[in-house]
C-alpha atoms as a PDB file:
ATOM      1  CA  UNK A   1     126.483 183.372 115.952  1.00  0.00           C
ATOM      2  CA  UNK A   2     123.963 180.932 114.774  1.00  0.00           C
ATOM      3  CA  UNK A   3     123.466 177.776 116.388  1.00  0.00           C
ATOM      4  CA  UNK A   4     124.917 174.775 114.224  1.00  0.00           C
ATOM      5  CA  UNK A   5     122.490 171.794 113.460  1.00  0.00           C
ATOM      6  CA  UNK A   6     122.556 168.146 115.242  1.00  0.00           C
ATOM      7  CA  UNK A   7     122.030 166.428 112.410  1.00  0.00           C
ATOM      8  CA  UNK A   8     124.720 168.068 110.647  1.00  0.00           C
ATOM      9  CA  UNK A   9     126.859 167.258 113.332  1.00  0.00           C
ATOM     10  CA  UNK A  10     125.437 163.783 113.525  1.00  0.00           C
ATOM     11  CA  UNK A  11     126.113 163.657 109.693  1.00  0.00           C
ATOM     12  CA  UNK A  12     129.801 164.947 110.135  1.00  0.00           C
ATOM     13  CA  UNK A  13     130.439 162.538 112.857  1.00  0.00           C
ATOM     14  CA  UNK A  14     129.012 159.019 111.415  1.00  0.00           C
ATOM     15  CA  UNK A  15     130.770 159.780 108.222  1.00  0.00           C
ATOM     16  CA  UNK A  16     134.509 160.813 110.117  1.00  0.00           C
ATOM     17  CA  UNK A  17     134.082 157.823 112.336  1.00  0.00           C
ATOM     18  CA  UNK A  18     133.172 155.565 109.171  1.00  0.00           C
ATOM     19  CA  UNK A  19     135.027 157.353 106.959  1.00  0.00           C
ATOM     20  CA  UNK A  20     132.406 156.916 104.931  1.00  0.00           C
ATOM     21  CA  UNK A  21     129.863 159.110 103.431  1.00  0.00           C
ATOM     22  CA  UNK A  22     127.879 155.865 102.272  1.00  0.00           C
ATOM     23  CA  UNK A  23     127.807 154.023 105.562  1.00  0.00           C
ATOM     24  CA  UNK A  24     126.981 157.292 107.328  1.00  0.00           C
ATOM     25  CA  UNK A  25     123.878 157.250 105.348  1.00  0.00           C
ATOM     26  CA  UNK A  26     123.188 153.695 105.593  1.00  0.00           C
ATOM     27  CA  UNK A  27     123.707 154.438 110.054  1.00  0.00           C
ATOM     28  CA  UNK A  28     121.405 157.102 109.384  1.00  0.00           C
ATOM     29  CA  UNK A  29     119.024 155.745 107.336  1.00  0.00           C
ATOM     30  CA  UNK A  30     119.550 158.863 104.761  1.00  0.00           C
ATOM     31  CA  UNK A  31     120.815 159.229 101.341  1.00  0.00           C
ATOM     32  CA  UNK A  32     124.548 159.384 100.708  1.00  0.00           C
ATOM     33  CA  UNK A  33     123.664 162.745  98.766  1.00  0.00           C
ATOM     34  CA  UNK A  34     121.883 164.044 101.944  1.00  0.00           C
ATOM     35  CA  UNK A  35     124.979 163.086 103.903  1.00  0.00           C
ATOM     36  CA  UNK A  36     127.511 164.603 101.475  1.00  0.00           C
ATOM     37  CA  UNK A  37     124.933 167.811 102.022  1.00  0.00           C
ATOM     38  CA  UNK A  38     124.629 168.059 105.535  1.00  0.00           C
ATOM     39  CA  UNK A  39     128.738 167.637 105.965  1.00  0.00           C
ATOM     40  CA  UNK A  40     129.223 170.720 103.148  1.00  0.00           C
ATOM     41  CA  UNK A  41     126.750 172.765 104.721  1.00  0.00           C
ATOM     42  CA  UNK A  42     128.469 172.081 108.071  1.00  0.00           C
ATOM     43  CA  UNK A  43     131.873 172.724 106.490  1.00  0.00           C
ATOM     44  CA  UNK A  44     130.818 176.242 104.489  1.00  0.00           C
ATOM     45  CA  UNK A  45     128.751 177.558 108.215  1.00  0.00           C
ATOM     46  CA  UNK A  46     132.079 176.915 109.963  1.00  0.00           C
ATOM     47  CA  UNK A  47     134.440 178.217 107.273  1.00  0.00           C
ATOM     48  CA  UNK A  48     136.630 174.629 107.569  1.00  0.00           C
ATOM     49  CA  UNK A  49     137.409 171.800 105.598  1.00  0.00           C
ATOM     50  CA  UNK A  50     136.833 168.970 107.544  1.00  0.00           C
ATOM     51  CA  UNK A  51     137.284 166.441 105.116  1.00  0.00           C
ATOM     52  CA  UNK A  52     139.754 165.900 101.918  1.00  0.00           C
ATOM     53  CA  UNK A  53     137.858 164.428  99.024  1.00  0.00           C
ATOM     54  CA  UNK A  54     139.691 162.013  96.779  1.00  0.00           C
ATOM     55  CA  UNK A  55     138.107 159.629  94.367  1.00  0.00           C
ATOM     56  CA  UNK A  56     135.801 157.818  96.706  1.00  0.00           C
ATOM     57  CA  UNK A  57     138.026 158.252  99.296  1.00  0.00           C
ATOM     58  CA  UNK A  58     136.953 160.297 102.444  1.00  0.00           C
ATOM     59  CA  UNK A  59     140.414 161.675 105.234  1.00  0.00           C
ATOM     60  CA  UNK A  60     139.738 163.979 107.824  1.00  0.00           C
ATOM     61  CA  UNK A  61     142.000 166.933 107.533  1.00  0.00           C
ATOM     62  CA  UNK A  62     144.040 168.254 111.025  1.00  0.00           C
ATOM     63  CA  UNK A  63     140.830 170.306 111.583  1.00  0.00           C
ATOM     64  CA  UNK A  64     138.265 167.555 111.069  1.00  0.00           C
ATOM     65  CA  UNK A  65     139.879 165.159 113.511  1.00  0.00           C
ATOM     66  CA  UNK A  66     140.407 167.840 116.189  1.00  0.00           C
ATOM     67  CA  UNK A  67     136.683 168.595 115.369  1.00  0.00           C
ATOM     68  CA  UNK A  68     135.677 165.250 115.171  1.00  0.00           C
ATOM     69  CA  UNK A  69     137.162 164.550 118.784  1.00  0.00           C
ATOM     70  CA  UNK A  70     135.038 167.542 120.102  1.00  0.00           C
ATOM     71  CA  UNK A  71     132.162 166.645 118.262  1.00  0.00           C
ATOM     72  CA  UNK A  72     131.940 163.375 119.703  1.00  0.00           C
ATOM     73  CA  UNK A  73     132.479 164.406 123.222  1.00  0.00           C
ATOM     74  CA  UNK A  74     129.405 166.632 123.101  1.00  0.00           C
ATOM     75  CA  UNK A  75     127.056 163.848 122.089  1.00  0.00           C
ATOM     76  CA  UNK A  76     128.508 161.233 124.521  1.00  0.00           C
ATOM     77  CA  UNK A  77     127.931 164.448 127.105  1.00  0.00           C
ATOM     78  CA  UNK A  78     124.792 164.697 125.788  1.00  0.00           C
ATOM     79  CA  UNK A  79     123.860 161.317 125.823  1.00  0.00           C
ATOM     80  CA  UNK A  80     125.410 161.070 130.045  1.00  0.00           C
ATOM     81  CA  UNK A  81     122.717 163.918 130.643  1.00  0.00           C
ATOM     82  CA  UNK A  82     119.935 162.165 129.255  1.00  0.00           C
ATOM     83  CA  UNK A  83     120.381 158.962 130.988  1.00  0.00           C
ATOM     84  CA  UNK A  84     121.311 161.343 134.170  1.00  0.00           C
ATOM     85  CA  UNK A  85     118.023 162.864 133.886  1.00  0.00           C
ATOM     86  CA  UNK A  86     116.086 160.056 133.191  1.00  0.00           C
ATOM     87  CA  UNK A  87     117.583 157.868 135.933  1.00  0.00           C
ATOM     88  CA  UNK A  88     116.926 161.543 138.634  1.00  0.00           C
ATOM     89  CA  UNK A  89     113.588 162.352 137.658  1.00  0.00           C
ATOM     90  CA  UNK A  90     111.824 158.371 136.524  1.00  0.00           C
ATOM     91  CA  UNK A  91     110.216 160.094 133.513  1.00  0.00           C
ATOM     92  CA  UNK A  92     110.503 158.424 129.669  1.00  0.00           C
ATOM     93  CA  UNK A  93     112.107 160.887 127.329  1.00  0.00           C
ATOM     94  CA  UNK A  94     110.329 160.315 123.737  1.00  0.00           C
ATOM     95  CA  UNK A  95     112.435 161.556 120.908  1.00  0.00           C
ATOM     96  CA  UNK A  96     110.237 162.883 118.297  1.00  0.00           C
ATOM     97  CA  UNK A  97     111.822 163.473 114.716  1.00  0.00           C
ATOM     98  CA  UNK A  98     110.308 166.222 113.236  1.00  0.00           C
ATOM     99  CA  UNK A  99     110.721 166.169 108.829  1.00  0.00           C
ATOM    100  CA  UNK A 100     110.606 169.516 107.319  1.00  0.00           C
ATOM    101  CA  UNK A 101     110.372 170.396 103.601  1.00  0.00           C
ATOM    102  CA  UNK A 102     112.692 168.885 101.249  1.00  0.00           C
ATOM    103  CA  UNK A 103     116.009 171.445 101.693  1.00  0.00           C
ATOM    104  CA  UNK A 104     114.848 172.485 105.267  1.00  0.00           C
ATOM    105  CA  UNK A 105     117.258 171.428 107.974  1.00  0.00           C
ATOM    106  CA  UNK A 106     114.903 169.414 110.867  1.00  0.00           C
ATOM    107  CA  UNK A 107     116.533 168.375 114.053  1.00  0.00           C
ATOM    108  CA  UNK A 108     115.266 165.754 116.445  1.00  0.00           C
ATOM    109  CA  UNK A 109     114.144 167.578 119.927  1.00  0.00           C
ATOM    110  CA  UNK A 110     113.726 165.575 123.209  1.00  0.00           C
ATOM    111  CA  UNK A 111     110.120 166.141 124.858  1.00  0.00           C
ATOM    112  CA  UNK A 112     109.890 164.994 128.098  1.00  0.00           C
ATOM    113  CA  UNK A 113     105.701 164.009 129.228  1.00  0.00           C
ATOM    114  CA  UNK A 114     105.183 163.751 133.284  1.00  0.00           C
ATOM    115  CA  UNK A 115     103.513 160.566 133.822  1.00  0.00           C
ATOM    116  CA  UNK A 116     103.673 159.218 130.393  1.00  0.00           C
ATOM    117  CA  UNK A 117     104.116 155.753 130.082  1.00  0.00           C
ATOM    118  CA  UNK A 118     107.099 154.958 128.465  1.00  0.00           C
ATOM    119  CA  UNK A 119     107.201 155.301 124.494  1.00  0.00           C
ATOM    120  CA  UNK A 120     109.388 154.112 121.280  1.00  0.00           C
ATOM    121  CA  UNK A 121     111.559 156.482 119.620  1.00  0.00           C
ATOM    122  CA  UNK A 122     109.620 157.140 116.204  1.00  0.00           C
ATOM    123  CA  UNK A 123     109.353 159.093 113.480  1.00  0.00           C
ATOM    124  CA  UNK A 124     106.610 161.708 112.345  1.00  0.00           C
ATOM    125  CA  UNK A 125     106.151 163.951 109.223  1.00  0.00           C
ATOM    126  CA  UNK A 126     105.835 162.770 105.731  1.00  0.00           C
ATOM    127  CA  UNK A 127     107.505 159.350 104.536  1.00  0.00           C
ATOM    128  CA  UNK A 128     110.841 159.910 102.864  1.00  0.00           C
END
């Protein structure tokens, strides 16, 4: 089974909890197109509609909200782990946003530096 992306996920959730493929881009500072990419990729790697498409009108089907539910309980899991770890071990987690080729999937991956002093989330790679 291969390993579904984050911001795929990411993508899905902004745009169920917006309802909104726009203001998911907007949230993640992405192109509506990109968006509306990520979410059919998602959909066509999980073999599930997760949305209904009507003329500019985005609904989560039965699947997509049960999804959607699931979805956002792994990233606020996620996001309780960080802070746990950060909190037990004193050490600045620096999110680093790798950019790969236009049509590659990138991810964001967590790297954790002992001793580091503390750094801003940023971005690296090639300007969009």
């Amino acid at each position: 089974m291969r390993v579904l992306s984050t911001s795929k996920l990411k993508a899905f959730q902004l745009a169920g909890m917006t309802g909104s493929i726009k203001h998911a881009a907007h949230l993640l500072s992405i192109s509506p197109l990109a968006v509306s990419a990520r979410v059919r990729s998602l959909e066509r790697e999980l073999g599930v509609r997760l949305f209904q498409r009507r003329k500019r009108k985005l609904t989560l089907t039965e699947a997509g909200a049960t999804y959607l539910r699931e979805v956002e309980a792994t990233f606020v899991s996620f996001d309780m782990a960080t802070r746990d770890l950060r909190a037990r071990f004193g050490q600045p987690a620096r999110l680093d946003r790798r950019y790969g080729a236009p049509g590659k999937e990138s991810d964001s991956e967590l790297r954790f530096d002992r001793g580091a002093a503390p750094t801003s989330i940023g971005r690296s790679g090639p300007p969009r």
